[in-house]
PDB file of N, CA and C in Angstrom:
ATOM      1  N   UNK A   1      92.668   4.797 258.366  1.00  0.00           N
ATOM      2  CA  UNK A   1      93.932   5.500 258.551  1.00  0.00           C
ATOM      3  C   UNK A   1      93.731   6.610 259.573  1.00  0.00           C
ATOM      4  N   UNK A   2      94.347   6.283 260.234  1.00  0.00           N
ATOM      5  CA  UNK A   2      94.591   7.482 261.281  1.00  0.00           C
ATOM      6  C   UNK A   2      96.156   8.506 260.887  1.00  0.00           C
ATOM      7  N   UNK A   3      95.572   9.395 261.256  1.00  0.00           N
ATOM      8  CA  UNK A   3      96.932  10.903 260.597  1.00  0.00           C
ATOM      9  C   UNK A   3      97.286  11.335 262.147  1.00  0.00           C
ATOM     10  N   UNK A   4      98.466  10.970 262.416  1.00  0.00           N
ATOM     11  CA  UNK A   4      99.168  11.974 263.682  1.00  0.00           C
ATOM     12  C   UNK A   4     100.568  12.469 263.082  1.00  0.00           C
ATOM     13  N   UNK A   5     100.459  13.839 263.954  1.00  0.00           N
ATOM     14  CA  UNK A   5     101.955  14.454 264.482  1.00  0.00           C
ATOM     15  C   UNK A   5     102.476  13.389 264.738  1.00  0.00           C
ATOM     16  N   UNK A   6     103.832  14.100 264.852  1.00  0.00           N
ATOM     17  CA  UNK A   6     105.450  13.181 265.084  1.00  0.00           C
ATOM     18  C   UNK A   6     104.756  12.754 266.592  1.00  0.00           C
ATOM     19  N   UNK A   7     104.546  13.837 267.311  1.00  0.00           N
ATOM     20  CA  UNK A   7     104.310  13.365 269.252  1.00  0.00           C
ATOM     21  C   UNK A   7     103.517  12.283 269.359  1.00  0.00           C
ATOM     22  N   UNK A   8     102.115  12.494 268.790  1.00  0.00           N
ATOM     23  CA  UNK A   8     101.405  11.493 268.942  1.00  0.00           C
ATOM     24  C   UNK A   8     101.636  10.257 268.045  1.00  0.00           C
ATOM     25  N   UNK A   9     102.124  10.008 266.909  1.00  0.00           N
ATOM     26  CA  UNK A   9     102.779   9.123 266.127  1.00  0.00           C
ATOM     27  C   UNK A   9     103.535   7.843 266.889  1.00  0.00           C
ATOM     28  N   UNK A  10     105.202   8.906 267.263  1.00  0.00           N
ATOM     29  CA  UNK A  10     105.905   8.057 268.131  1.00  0.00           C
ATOM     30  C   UNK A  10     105.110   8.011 269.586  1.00  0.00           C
ATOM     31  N   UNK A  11     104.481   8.538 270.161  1.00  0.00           N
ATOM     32  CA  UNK A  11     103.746   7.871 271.603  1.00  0.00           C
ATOM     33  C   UNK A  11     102.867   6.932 271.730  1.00  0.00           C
ATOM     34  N   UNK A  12     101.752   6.865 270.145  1.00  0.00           N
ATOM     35  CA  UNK A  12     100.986   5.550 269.849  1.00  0.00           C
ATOM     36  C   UNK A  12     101.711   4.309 270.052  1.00  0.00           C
ATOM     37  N   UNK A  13     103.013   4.676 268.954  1.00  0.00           N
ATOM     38  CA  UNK A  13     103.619   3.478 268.463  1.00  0.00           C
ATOM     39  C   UNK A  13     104.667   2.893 269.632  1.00  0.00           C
ATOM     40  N   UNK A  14     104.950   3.943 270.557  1.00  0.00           N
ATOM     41  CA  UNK A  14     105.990   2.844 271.327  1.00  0.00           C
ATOM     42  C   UNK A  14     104.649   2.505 272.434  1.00  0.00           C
ATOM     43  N   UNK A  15     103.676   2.740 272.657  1.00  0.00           N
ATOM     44  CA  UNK A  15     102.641   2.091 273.757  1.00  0.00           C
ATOM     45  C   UNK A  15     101.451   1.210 272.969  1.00  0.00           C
ATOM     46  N   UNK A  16     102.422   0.514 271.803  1.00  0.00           N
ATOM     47  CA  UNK A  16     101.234  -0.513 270.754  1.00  0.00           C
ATOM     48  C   UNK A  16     102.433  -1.406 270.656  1.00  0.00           C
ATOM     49  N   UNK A  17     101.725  -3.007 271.598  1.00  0.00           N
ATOM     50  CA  UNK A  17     102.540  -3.955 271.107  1.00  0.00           C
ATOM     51  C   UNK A  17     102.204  -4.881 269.916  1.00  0.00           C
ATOM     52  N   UNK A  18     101.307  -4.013 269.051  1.00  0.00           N
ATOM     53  CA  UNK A  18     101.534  -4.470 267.766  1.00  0.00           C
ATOM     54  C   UNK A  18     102.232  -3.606 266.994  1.00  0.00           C
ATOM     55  N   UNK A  19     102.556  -2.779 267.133  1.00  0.00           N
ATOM     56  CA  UNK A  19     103.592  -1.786 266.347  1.00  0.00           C
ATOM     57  C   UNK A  19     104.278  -2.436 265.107  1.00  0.00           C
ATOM     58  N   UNK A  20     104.578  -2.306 263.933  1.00  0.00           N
ATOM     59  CA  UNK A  20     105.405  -2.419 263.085  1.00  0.00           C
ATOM     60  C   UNK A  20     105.609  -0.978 262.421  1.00  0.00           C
ATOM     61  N   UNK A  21     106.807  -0.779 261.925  1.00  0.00           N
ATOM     62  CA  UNK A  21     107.525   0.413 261.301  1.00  0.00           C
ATOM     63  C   UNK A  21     107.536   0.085 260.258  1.00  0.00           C
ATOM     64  N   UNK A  22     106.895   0.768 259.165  1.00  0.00           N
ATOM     65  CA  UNK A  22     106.978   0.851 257.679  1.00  0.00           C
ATOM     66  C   UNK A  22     107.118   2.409 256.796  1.00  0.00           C
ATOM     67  N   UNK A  23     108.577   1.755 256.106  1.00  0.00           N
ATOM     68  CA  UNK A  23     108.987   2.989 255.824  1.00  0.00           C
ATOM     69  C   UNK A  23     108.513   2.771 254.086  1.00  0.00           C
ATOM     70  N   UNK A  24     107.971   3.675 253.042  1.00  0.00           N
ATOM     71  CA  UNK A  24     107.247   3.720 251.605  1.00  0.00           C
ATOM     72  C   UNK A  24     108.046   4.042 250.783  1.00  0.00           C
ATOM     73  N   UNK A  25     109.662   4.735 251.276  1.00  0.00           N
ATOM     74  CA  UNK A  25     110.286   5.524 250.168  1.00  0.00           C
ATOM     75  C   UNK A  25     110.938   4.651 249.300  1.00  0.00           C
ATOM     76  N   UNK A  26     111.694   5.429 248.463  1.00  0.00           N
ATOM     77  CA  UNK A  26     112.871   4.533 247.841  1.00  0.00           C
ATOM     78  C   UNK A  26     113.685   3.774 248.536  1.00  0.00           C
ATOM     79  N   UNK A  27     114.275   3.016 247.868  1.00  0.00           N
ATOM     80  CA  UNK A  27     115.755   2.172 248.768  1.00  0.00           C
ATOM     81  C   UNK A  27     116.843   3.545 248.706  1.00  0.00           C
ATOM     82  N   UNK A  28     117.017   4.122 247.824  1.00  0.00           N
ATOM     83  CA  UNK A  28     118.226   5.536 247.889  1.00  0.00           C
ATOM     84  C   UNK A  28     117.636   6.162 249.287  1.00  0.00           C
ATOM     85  N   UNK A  29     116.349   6.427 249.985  1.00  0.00           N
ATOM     86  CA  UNK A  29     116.034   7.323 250.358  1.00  0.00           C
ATOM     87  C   UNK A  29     116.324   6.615 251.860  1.00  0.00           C
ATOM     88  N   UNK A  30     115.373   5.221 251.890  1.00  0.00           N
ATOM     89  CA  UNK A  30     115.987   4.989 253.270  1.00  0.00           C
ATOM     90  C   UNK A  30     117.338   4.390 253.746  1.00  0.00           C
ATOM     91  N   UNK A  31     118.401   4.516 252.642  1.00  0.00           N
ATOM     92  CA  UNK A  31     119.841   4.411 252.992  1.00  0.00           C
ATOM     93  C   UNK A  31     120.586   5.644 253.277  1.00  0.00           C
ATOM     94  N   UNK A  32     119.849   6.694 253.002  1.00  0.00           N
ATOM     95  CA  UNK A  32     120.257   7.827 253.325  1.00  0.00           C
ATOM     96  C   UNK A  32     120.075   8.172 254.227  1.00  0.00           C
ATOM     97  N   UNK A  33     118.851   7.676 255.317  1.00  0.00           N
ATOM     98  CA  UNK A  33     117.791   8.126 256.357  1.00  0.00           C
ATOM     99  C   UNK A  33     117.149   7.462 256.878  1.00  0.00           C
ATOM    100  N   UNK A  34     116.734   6.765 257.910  1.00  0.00           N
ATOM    101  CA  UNK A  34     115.527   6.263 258.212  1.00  0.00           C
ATOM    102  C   UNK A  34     115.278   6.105 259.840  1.00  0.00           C
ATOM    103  N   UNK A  35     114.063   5.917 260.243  1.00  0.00           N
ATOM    104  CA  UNK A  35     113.642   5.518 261.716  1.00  0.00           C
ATOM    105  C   UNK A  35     114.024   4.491 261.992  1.00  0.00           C
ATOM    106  N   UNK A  36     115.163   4.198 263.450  1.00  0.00           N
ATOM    107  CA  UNK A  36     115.209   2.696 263.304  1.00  0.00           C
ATOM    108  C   UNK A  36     113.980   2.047 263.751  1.00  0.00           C
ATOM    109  N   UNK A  37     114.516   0.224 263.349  1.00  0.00           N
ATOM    110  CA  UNK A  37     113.565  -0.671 262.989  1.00  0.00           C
ATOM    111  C   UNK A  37     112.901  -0.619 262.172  1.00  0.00           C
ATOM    112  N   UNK A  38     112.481   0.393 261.280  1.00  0.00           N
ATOM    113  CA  UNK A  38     111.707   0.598 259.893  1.00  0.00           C
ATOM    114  C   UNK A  38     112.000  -0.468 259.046  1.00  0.00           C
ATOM    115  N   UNK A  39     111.077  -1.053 258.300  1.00  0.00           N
ATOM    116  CA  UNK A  39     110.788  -1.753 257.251  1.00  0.00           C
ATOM    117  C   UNK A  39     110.183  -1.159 256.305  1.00  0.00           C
ATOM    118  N   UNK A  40     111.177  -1.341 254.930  1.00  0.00           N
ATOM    119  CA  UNK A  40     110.988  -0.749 253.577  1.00  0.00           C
ATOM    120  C   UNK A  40     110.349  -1.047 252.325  1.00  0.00           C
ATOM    121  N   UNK A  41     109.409  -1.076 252.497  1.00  0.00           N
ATOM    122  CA  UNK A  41     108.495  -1.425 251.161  1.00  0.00           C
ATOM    123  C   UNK A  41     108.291  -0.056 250.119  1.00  0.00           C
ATOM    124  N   UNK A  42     109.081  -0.411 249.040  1.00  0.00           N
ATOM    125  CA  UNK A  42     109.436   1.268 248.066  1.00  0.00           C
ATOM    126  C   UNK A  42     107.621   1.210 247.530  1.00  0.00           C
ATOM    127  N   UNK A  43     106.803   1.971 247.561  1.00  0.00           N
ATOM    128  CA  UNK A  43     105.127   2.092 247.371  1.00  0.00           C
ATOM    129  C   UNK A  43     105.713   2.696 245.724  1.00  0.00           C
ATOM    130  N   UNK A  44     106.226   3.128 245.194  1.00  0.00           N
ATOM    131  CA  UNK A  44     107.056   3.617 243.562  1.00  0.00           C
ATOM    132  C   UNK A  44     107.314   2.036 243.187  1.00  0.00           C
ATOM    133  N   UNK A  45     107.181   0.864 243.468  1.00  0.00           N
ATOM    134  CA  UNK A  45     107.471   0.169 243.003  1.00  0.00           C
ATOM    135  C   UNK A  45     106.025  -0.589 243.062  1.00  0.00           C
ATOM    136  N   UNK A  46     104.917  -0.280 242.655  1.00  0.00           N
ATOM    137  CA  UNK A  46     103.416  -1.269 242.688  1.00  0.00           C
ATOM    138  C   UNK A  46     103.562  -2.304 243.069  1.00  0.00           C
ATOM    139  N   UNK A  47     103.957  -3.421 242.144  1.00  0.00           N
ATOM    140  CA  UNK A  47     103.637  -4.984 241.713  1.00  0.00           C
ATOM    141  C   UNK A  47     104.240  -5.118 243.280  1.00  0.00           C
ATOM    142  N   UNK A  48     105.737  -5.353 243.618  1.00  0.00           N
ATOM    143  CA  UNK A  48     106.513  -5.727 244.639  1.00  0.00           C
ATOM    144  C   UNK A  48     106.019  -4.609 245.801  1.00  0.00           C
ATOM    145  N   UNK A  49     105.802  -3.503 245.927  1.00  0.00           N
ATOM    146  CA  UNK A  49     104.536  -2.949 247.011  1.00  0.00           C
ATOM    147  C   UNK A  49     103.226  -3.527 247.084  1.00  0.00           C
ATOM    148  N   UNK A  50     102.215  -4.277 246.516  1.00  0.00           N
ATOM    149  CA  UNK A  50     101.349  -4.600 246.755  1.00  0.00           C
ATOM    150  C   UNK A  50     101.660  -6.212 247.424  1.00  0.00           C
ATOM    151  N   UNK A  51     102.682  -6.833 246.267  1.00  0.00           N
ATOM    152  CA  UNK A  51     102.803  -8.573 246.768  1.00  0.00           C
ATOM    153  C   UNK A  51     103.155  -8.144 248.778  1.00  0.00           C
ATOM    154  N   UNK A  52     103.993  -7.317 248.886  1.00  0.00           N
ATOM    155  CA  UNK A  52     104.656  -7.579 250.231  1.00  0.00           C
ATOM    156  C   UNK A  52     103.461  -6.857 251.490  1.00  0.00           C
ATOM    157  N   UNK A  53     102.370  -5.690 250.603  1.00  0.00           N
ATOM    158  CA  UNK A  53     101.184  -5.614 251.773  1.00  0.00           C
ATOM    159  C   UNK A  53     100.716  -6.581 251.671  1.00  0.00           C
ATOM    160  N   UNK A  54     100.253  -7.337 250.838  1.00  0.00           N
ATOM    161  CA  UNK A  54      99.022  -8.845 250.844  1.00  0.00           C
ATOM    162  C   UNK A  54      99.938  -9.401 251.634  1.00  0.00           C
ATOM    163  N   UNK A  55     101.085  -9.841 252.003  1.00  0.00           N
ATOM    164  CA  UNK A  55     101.572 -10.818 252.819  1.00  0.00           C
ATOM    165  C   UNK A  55     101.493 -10.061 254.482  1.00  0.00           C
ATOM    166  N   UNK A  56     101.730  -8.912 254.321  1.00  0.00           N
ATOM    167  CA  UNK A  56     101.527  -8.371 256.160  1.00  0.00           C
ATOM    168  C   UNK A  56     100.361  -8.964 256.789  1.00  0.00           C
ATOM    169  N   UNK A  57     100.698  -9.229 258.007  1.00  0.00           N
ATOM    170  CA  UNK A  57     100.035  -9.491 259.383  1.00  0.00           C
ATOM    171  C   UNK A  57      98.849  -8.312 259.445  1.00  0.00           C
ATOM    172  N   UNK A  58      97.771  -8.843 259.452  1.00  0.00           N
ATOM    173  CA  UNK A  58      96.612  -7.978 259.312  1.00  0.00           C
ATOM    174  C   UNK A  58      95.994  -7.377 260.241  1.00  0.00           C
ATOM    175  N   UNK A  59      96.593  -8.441 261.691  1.00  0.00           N
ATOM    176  CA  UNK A  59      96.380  -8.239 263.027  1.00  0.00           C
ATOM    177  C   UNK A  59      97.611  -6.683 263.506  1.00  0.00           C
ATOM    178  N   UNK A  60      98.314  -6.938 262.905  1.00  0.00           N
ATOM    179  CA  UNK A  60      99.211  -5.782 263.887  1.00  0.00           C
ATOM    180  C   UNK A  60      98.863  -4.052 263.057  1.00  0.00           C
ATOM    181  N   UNK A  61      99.589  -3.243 264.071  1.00  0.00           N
ATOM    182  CA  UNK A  61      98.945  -2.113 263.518  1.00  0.00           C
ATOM    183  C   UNK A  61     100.777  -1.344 262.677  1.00  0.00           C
ATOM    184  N   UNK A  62     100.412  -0.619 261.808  1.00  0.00           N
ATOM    185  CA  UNK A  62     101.517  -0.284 261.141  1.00  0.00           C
ATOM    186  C   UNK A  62     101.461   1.222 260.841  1.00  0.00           C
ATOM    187  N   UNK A  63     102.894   1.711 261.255  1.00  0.00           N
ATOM    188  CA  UNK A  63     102.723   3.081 261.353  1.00  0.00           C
ATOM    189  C   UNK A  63     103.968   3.508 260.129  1.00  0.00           C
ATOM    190  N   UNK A  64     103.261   4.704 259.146  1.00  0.00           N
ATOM    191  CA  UNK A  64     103.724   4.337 258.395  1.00  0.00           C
ATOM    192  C   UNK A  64     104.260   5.725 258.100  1.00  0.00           C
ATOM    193  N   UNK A  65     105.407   5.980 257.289  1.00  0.00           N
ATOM    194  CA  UNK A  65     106.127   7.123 257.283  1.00  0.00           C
ATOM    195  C   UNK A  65     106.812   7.278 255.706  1.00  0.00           C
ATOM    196  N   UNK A  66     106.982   8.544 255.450  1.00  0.00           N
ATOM    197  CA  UNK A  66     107.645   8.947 253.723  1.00  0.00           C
ATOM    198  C   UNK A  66     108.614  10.141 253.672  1.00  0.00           C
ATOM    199  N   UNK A  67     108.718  11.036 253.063  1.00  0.00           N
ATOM    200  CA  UNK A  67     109.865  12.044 253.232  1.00  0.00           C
ATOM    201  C   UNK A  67     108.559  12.910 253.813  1.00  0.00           C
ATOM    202  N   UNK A  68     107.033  13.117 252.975  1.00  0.00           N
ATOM    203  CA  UNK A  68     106.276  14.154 253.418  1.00  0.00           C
ATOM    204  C   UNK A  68     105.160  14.013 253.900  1.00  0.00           C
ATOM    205  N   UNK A  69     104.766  12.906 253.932  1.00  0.00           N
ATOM    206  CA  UNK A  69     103.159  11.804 254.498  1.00  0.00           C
ATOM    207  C   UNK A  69     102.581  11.874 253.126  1.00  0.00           C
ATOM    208  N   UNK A  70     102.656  11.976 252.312  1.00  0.00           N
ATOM    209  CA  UNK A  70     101.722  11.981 251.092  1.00  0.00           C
ATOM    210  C   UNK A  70     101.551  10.547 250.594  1.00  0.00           C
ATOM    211  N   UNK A  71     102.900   9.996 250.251  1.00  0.00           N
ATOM    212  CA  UNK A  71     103.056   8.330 250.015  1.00  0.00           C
ATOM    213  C   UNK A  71     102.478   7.691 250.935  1.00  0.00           C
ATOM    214  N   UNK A  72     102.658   8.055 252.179  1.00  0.00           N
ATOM    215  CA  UNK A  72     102.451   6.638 253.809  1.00  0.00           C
ATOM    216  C   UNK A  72     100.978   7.354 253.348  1.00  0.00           C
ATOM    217  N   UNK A  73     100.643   8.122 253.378  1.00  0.00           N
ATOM    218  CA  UNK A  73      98.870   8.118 253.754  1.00  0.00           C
ATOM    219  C   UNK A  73      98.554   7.634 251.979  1.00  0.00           C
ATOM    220  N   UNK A  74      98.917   7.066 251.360  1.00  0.00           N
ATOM    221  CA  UNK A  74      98.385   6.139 249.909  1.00  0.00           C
ATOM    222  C   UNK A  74      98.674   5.006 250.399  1.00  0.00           C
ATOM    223  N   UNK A  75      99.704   4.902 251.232  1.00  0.00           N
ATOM    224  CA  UNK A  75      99.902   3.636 251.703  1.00  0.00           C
ATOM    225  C   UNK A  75      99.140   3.382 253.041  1.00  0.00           C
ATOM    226  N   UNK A  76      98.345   3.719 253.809  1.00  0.00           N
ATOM    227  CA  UNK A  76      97.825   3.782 254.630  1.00  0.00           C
ATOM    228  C   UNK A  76      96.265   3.321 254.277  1.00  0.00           C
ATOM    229  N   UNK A  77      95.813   3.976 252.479  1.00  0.00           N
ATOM    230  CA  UNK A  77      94.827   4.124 252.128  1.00  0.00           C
ATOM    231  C   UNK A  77      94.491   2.323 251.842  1.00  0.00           C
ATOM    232  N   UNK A  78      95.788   2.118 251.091  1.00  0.00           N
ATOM    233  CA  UNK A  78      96.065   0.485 250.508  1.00  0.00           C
ATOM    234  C   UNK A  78      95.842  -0.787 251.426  1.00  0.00           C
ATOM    235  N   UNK A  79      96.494  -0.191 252.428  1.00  0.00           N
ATOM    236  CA  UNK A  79      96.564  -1.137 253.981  1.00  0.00           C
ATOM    237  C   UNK A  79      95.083  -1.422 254.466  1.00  0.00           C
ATOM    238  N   UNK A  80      94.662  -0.461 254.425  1.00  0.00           N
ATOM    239  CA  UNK A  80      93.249  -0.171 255.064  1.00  0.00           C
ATOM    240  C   UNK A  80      92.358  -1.608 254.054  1.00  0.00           C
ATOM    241  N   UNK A  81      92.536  -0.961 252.741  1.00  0.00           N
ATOM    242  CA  UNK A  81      91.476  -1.662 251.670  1.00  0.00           C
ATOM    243  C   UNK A  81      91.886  -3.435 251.963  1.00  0.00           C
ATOM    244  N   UNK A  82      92.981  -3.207 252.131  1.00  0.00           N
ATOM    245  CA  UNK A  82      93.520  -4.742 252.332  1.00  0.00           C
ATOM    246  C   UNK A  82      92.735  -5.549 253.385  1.00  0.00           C
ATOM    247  N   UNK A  83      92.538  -4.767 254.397  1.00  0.00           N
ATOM    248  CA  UNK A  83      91.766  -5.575 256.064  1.00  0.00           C
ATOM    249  C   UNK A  83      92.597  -5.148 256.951  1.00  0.00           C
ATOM    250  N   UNK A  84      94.065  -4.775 256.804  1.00  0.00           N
ATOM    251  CA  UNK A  84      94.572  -4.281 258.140  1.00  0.00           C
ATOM    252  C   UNK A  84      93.748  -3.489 259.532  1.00  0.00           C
ATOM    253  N   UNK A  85      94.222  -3.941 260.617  1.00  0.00           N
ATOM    254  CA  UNK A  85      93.489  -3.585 261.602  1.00  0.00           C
ATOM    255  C   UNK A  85      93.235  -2.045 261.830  1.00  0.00           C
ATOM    256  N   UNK A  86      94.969  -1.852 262.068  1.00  0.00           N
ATOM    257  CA  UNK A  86      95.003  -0.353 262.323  1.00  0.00           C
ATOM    258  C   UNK A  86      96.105   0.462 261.167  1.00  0.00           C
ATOM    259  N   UNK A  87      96.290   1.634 260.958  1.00  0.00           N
ATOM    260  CA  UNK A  87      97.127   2.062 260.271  1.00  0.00           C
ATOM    261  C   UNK A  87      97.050   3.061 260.482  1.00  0.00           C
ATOM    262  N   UNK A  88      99.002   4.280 260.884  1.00  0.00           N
ATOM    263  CA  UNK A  88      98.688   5.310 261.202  1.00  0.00           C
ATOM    264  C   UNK A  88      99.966   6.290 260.272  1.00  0.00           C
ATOM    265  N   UNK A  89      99.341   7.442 259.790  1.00  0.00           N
ATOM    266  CA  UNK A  89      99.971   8.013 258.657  1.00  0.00           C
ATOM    267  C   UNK A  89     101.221   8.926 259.825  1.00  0.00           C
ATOM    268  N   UNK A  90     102.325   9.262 259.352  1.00  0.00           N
ATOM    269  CA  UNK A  90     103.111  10.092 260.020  1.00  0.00           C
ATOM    270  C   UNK A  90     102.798  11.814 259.509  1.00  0.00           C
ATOM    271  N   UNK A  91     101.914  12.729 259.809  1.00  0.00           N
ATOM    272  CA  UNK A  91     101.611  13.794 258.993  1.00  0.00           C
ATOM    273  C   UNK A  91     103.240  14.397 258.813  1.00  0.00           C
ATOM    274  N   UNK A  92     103.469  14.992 257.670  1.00  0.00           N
ATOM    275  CA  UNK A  92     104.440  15.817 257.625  1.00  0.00           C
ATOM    276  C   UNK A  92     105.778  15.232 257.342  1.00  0.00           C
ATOM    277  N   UNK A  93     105.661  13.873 257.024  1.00  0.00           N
ATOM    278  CA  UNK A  93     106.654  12.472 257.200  1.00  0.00           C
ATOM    279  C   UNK A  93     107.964  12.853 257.430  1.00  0.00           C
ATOM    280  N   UNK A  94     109.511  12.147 257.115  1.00  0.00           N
ATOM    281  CA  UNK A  94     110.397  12.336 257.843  1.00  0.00           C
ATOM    282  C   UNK A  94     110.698  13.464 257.952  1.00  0.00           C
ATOM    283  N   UNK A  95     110.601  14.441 257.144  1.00  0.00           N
ATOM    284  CA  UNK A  95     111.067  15.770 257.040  1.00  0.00           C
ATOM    285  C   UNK A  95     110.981  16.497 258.205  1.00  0.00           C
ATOM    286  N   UNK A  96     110.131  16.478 258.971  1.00  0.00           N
ATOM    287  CA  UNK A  96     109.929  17.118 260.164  1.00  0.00           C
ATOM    288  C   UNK A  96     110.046  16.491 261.287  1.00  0.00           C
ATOM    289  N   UNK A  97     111.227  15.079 261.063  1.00  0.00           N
ATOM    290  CA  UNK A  97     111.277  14.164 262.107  1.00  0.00           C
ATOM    291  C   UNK A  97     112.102  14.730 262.834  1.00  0.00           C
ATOM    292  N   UNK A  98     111.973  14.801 264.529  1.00  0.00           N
ATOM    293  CA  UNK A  98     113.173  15.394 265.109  1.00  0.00           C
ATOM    294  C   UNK A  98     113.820  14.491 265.971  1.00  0.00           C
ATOM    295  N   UNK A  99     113.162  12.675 265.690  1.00  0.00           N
ATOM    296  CA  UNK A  99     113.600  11.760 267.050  1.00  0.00           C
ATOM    297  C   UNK A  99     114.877  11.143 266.365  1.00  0.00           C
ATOM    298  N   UNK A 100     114.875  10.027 266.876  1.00  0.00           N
ATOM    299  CA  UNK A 100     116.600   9.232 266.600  1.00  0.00           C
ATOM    300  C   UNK A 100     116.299   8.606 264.910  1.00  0.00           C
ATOM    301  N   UNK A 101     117.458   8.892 264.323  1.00  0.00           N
ATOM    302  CA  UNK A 101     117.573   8.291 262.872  1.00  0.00           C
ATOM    303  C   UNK A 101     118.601   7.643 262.656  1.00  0.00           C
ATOM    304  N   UNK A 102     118.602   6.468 261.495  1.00  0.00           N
ATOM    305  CA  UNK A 102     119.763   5.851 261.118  1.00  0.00           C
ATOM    306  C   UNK A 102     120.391   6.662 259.922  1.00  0.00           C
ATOM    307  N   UNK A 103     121.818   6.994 259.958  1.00  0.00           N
ATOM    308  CA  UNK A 103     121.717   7.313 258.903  1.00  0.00           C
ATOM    309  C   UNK A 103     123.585   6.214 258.094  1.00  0.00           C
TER     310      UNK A 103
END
């Protein structure tokens, strides 16, 4: 797991054409909010958070984001144990996001 700022976060991820967006929160949380293109795997939900990391692409790298980085970097920790290649925590997660959001 790699831990970046928002700058270096979003500058990894749009110059990685393996990029995938994975968002950890609740479903309430990313209907309220989210980065587009994010993909939502609720990490509060184990069984159905673990089935849907064992199925990710192990090759691509996944950058991963929560309301505060605490969840994405458990989920970062999980990814890792799994074989994923790369994985990068959002420090400080959306809360301190200042780029484009869906809301």
């Amino acid at each position: 797991m790699t831990e970046l700022n928002q700058k270096d976060w979003e500058e990894t991820r749009l110059n990685s054409p393996k990029a995938v967006l994975l968002d950890v929160r609740t479903e309430e949380e990313f209907e309220a909010i989210h980065i587009p293109n994010a993909r939502m795997i609720d990490i509060r939900q184990p069984q159905a958070f673990m089935e849907e990391a064992q199925a990710l692409d192990k090759d691509k790298e996944y950058f991963i984001y929560c309301r505060s980085g605490a969840r994405s970097a458990q989920a970062c920790q999980v990814l890792d144990q799994l074989g994923v290649a790369a994985t990068y925590n959002l420090a400080g997660g959306i809360l301190g996001w200042t780029g484009e959001v869906v809301k």
